[in-house]
PDB file of N, CA and C in Angstrom:
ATOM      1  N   UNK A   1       0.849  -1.185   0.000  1.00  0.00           N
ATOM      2  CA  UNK A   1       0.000   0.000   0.000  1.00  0.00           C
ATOM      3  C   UNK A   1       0.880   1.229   0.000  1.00  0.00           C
ATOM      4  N   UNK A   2       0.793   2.086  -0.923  1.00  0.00           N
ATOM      5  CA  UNK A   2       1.643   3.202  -0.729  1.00  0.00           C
ATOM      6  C   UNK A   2       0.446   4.702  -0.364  1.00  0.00           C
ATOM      7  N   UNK A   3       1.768   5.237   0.493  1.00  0.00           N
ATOM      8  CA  UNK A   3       1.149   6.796   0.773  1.00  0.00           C
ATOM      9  C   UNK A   3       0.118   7.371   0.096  1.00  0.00           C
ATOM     10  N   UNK A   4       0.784   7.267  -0.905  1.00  0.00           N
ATOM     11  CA  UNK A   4       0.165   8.160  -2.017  1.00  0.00           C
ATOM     12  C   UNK A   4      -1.398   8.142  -2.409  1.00  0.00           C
ATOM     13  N   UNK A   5      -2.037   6.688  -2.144  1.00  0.00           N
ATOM     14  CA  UNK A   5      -3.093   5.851  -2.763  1.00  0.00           C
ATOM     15  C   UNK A   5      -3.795   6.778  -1.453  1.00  0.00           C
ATOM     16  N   UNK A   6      -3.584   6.838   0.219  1.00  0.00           N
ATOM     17  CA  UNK A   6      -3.889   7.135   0.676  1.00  0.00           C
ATOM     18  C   UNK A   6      -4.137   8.660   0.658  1.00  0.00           C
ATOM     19  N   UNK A   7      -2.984   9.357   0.762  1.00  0.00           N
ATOM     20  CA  UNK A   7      -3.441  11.182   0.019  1.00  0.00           C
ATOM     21  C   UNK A   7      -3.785  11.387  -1.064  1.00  0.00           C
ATOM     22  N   UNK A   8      -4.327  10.517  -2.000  1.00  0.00           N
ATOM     23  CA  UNK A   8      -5.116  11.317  -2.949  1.00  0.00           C
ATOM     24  C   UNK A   8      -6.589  11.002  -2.934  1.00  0.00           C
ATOM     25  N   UNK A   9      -6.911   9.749  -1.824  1.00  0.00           N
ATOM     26  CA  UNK A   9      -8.457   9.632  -1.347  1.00  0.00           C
ATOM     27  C   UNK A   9      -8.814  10.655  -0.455  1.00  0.00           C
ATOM     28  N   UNK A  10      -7.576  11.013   0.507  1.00  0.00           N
ATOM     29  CA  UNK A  10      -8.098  12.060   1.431  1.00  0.00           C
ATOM     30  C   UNK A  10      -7.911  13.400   0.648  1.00  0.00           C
ATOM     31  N   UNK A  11      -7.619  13.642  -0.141  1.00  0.00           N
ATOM     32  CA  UNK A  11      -7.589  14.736  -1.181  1.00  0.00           C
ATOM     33  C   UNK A  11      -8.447  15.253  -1.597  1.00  0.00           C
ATOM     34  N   UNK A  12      -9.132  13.848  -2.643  1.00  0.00           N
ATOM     35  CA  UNK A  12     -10.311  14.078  -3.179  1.00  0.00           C
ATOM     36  C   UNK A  12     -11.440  13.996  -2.338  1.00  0.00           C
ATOM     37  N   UNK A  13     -11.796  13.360  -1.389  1.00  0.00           N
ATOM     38  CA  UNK A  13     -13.229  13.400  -0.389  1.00  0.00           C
ATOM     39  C   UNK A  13     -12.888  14.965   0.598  1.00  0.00           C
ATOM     40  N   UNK A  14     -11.835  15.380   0.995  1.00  0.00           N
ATOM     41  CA  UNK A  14     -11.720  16.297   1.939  1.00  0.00           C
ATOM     42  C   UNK A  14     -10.907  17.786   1.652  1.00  0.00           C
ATOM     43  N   UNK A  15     -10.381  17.715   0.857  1.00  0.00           N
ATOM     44  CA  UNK A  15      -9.760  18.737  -0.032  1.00  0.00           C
ATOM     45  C   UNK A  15      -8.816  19.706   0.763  1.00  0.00           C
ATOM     46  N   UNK A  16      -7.514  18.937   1.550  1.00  0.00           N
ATOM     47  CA  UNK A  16      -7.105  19.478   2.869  1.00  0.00           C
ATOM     48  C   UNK A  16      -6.133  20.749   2.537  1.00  0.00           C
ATOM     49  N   UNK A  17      -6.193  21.648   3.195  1.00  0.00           N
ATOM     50  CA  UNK A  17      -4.853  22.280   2.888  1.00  0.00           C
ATOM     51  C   UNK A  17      -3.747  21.997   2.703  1.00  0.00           C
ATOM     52  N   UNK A  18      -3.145  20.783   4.393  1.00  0.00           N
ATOM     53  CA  UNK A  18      -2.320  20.245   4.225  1.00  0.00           C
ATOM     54  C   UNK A  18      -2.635  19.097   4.522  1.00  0.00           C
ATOM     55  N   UNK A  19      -1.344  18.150   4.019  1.00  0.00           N
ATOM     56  CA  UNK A  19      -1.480  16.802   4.073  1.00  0.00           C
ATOM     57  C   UNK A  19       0.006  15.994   4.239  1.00  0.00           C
ATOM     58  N   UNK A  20       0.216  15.044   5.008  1.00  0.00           N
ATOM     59  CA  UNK A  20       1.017  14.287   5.203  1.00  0.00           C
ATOM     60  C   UNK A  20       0.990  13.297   5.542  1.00  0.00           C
ATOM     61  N   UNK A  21       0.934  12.013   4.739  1.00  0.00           N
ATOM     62  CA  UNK A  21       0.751  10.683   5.346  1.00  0.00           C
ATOM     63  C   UNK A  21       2.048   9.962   5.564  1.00  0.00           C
ATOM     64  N   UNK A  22       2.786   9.335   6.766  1.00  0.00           N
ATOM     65  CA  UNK A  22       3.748   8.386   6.658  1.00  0.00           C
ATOM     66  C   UNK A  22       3.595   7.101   7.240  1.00  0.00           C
ATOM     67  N   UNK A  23       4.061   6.439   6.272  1.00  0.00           N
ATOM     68  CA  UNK A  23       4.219   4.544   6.441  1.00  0.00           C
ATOM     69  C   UNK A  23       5.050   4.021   7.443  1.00  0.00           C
ATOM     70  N   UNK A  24       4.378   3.983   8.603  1.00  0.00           N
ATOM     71  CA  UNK A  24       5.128   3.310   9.813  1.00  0.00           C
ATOM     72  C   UNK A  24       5.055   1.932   9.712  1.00  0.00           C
ATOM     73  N   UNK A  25       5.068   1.271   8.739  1.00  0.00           N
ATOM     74  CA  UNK A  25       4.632  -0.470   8.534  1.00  0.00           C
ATOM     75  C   UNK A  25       6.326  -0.721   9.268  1.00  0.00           C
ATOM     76  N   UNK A  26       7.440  -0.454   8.371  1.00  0.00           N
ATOM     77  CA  UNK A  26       8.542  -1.235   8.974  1.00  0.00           C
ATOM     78  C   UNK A  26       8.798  -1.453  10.154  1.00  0.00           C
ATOM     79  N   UNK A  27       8.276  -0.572  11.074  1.00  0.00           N
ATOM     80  CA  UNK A  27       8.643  -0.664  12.270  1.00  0.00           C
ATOM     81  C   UNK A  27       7.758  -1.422  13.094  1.00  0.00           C
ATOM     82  N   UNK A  28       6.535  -2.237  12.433  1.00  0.00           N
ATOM     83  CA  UNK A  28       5.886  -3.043  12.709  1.00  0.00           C
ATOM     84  C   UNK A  28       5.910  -4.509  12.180  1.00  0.00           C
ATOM     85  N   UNK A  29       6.924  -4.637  11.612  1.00  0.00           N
ATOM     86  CA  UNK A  29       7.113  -5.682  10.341  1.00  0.00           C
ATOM     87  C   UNK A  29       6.332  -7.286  11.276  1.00  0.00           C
ATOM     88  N   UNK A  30       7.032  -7.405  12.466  1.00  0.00           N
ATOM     89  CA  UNK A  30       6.226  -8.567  13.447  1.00  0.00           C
ATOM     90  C   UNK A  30       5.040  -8.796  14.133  1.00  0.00           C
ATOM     91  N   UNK A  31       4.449  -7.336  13.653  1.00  0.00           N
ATOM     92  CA  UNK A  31       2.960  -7.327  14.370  1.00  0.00           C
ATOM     93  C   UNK A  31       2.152  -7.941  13.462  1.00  0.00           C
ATOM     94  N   UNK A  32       0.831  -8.662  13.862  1.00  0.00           N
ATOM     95  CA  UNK A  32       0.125  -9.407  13.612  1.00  0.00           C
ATOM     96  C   UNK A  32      -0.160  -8.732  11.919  1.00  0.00           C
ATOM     97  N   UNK A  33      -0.986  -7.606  12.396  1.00  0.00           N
ATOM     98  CA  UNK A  33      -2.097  -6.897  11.610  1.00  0.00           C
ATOM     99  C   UNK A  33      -0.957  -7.038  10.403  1.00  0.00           C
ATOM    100  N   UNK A  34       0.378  -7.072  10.406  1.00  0.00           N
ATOM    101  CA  UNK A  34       1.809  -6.614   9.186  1.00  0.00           C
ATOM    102  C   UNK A  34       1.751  -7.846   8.334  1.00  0.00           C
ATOM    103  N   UNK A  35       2.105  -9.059   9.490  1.00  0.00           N
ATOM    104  CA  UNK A  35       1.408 -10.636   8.954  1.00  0.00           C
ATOM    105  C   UNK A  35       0.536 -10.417   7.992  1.00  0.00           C
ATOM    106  N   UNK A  36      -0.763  -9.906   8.003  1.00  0.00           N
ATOM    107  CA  UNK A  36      -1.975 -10.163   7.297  1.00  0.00           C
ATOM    108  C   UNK A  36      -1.805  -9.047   5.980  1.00  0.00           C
ATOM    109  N   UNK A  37      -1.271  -8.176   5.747  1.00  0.00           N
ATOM    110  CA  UNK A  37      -0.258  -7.416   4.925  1.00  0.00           C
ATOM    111  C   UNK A  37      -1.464  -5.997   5.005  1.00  0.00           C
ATOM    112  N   UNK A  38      -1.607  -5.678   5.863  1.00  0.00           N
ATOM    113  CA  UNK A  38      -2.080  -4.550   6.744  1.00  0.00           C
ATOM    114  C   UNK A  38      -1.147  -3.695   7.403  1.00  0.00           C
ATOM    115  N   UNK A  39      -1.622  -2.112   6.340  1.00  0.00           N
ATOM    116  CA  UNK A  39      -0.088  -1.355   7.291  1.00  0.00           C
ATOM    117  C   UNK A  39      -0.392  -0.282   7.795  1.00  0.00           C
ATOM    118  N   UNK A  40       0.711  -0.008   8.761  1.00  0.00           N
ATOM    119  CA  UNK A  40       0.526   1.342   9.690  1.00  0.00           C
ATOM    120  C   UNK A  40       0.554   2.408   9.622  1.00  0.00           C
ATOM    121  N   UNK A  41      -0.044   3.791   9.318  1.00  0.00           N
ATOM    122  CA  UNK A  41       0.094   4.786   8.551  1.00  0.00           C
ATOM    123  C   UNK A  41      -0.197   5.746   9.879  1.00  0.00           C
ATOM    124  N   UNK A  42       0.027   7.040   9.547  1.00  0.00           N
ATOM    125  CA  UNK A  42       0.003   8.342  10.273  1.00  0.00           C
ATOM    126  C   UNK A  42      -0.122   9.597   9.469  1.00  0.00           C
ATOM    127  N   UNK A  43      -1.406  10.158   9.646  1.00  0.00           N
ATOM    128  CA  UNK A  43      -2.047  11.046   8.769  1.00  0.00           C
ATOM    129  C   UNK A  43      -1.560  12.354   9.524  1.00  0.00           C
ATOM    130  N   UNK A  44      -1.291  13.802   8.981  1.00  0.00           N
ATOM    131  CA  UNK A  44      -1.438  14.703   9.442  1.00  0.00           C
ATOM    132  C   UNK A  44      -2.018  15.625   8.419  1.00  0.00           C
ATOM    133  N   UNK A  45      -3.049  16.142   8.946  1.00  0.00           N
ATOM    134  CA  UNK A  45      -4.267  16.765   7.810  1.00  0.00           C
ATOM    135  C   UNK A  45      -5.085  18.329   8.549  1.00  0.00           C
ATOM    136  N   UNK A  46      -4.680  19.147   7.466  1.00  0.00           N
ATOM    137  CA  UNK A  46      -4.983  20.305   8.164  1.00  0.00           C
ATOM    138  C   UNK A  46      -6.521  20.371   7.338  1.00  0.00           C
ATOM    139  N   UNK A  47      -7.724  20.205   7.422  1.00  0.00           N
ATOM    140  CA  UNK A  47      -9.207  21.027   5.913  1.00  0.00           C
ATOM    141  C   UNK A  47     -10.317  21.635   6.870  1.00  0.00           C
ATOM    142  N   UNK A  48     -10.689  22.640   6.063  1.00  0.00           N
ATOM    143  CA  UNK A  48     -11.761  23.602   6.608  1.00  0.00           C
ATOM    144  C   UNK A  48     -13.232  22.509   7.164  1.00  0.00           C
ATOM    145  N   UNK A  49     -13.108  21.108   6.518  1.00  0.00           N
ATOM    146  CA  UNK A  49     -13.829  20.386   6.252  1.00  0.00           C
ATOM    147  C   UNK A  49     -14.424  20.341   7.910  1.00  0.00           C
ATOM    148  N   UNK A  50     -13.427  20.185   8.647  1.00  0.00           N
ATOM    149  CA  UNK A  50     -13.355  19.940   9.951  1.00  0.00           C
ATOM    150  C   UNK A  50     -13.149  20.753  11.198  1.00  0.00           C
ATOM    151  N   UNK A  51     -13.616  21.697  10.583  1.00  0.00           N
ATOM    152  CA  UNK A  51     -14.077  23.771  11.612  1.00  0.00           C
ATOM    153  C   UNK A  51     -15.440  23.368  12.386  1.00  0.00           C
ATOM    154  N   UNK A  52     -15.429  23.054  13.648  1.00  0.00           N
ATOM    155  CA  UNK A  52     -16.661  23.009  14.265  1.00  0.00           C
ATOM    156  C   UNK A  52     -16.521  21.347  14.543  1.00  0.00           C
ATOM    157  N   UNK A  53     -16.142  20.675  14.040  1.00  0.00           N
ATOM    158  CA  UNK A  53     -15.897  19.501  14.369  1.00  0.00           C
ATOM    159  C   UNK A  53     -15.196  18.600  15.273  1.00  0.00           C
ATOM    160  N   UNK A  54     -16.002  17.885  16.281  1.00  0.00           N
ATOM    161  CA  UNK A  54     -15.317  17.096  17.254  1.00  0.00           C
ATOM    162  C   UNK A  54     -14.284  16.134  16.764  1.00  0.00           C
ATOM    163  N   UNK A  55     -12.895  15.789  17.466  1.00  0.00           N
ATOM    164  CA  UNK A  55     -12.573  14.922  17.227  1.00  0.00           C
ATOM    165  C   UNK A  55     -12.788  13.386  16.657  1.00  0.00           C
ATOM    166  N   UNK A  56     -14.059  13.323  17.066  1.00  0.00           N
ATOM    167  CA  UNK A  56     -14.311  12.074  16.853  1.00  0.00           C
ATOM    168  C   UNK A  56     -15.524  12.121  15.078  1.00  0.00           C
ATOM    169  N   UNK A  57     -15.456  13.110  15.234  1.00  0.00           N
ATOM    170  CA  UNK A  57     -16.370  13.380  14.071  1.00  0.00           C
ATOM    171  C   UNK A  57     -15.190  13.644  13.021  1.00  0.00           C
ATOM    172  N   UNK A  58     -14.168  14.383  13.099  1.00  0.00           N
ATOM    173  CA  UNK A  58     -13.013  14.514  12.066  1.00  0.00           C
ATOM    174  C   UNK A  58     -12.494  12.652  11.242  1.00  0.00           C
ATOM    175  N   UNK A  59     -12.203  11.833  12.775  1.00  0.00           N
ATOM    176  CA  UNK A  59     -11.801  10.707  12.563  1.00  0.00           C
ATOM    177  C   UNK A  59     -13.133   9.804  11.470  1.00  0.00           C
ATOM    178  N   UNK A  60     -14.297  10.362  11.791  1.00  0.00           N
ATOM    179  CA  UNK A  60     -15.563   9.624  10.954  1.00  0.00           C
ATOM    180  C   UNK A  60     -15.328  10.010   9.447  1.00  0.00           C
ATOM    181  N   UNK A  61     -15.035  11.286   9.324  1.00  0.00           N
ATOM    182  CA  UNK A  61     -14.492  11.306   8.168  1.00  0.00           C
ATOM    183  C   UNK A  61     -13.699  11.459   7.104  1.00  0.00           C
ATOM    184  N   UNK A  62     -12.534  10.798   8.002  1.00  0.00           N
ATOM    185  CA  UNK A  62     -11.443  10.032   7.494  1.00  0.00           C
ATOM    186  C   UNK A  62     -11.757   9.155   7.232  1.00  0.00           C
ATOM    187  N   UNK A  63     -12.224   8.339   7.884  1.00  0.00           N
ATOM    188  CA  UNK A  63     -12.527   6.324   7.653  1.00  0.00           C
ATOM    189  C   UNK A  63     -13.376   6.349   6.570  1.00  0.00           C
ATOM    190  N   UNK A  64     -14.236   7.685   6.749  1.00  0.00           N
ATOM    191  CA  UNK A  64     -15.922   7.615   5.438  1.00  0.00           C
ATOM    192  C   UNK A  64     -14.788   7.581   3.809  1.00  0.00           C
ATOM    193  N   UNK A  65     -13.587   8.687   3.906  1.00  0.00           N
ATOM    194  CA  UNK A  65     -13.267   8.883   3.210  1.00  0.00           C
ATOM    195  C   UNK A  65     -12.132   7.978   2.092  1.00  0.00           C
ATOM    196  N   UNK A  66     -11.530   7.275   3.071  1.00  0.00           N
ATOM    197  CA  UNK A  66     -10.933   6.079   3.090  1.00  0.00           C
ATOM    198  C   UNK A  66     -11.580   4.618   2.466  1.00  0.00           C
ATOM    199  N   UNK A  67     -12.747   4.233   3.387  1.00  0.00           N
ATOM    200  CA  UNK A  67     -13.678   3.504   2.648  1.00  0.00           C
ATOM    201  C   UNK A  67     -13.194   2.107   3.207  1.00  0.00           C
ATOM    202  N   UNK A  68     -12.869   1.148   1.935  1.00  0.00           N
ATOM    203  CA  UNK A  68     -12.728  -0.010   2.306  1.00  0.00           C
ATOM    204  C   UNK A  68     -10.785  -0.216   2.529  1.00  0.00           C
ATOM    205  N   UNK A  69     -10.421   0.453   2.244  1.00  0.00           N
ATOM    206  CA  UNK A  69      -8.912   0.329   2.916  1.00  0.00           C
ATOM    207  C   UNK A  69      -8.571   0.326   4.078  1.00  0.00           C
ATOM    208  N   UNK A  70      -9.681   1.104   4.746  1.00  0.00           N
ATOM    209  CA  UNK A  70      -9.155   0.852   6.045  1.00  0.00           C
ATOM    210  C   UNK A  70      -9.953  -0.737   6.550  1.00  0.00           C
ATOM    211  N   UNK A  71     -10.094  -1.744   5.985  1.00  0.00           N
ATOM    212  CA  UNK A  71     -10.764  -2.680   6.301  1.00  0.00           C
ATOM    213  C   UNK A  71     -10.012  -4.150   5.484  1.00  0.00           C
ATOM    214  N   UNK A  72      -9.052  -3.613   4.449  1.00  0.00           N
ATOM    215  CA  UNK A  72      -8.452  -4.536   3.935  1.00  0.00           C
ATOM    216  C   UNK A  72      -6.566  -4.184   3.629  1.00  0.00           C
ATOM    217  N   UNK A  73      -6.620  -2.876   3.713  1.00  0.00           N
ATOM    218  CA  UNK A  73      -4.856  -2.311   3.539  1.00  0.00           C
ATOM    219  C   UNK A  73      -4.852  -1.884   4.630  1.00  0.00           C
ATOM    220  N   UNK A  74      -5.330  -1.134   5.586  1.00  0.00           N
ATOM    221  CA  UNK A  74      -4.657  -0.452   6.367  1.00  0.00           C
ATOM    222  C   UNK A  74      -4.809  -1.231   7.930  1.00  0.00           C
ATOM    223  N   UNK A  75      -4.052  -0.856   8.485  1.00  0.00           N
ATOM    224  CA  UNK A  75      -4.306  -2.183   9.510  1.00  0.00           C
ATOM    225  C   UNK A  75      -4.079  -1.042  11.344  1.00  0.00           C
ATOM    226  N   UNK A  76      -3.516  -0.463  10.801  1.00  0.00           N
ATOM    227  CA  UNK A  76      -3.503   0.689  12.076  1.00  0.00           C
ATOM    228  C   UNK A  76      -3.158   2.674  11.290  1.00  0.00           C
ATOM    229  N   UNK A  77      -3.930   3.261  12.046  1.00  0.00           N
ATOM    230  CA  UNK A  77      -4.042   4.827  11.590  1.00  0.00           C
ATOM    231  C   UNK A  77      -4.029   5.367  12.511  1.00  0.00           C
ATOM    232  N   UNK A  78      -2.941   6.665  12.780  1.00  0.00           N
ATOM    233  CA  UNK A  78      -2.971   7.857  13.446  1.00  0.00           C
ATOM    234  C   UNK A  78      -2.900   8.591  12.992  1.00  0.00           C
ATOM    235  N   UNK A  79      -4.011   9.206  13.431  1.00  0.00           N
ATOM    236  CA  UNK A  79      -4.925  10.349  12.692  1.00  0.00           C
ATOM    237  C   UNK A  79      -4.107  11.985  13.553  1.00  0.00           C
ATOM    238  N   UNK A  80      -3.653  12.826  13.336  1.00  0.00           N
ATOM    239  CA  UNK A  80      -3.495  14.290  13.720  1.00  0.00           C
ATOM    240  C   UNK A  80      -4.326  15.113  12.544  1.00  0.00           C
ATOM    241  N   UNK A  81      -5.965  15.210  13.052  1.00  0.00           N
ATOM    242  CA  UNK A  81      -6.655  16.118  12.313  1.00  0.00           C
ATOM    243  C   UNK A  81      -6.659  18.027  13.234  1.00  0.00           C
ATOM    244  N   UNK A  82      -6.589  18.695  12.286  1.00  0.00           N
ATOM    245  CA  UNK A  82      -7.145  20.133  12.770  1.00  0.00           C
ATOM    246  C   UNK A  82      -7.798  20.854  11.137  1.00  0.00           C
ATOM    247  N   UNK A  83      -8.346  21.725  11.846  1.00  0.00           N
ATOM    248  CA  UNK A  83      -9.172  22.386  11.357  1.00  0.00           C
ATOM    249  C   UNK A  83      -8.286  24.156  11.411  1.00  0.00           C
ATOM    250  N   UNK A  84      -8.277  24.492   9.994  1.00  0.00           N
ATOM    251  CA  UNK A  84      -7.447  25.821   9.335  1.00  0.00           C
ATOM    252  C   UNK A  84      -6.788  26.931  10.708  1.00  0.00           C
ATOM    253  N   UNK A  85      -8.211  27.001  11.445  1.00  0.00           N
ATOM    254  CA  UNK A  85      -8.116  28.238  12.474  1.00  0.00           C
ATOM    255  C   UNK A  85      -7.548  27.172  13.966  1.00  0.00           C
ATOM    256  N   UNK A  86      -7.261  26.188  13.624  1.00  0.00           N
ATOM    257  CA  UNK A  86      -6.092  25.856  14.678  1.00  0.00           C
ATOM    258  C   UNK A  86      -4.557  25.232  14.911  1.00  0.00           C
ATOM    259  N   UNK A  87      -4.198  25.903  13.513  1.00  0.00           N
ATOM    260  CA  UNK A  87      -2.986  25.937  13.009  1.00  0.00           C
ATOM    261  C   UNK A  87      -2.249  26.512  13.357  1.00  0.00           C
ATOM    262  N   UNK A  88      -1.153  27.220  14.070  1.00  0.00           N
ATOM    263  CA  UNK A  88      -0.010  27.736  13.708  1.00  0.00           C
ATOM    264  C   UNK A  88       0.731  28.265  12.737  1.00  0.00           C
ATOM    265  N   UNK A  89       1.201  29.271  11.897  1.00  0.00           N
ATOM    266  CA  UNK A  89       1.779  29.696  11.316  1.00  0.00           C
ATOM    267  C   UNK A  89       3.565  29.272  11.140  1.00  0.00           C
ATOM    268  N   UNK A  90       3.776  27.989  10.078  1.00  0.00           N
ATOM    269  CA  UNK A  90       4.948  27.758  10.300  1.00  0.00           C
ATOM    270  C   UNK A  90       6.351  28.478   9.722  1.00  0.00           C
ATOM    271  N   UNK A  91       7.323  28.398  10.393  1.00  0.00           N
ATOM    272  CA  UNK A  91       8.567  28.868   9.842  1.00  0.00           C
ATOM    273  C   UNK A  91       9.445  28.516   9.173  1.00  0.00           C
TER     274      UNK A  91
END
């Protein structure tokens, strides 16, 4: 499963400002879920999509957006969602 397959679903369903997905699979290579060829990813996603939105409502639609990967490729996700106006200005 590569990154990529993953930021351009969250792309197209959520249209983020920013986006960064990385593949923590290697460092899981002996965990079960790695066995079953299920991998570990870590999202960091800044979209307006998610202004007013609870945490747990951001994570709903990630998974909505995702679909069936997270049910047959992806085997663990950490999610760092925010919403535009709780960003920081980086340097």
């Amino acid at each position: 499963m590569s990154t990529e397959i993953i930021k351009n679903k969250l792309t197209e369903a959520i249209n983020p400002t920013e986006i960064e997905v990385i593949d923590n699979s290697q460092a899981h290579a002996g965990h079960a879920g790695a066995q079953r060829g299920g991998g570990h990813f870590h999202v960091n996603i800044t979209a307006e999509a998610f202004e007013g939105k609870s945490m747990v409502q951001r994570h709903q639609i990630i998974y909505q957006a995702l679909g069936d990967l997270m049910k047959k490729e992806i085997h663990a996700l950490g999610i760092n969602a925010n919403a535009p106006s709780e960003t920081t200005t980086r340097k």
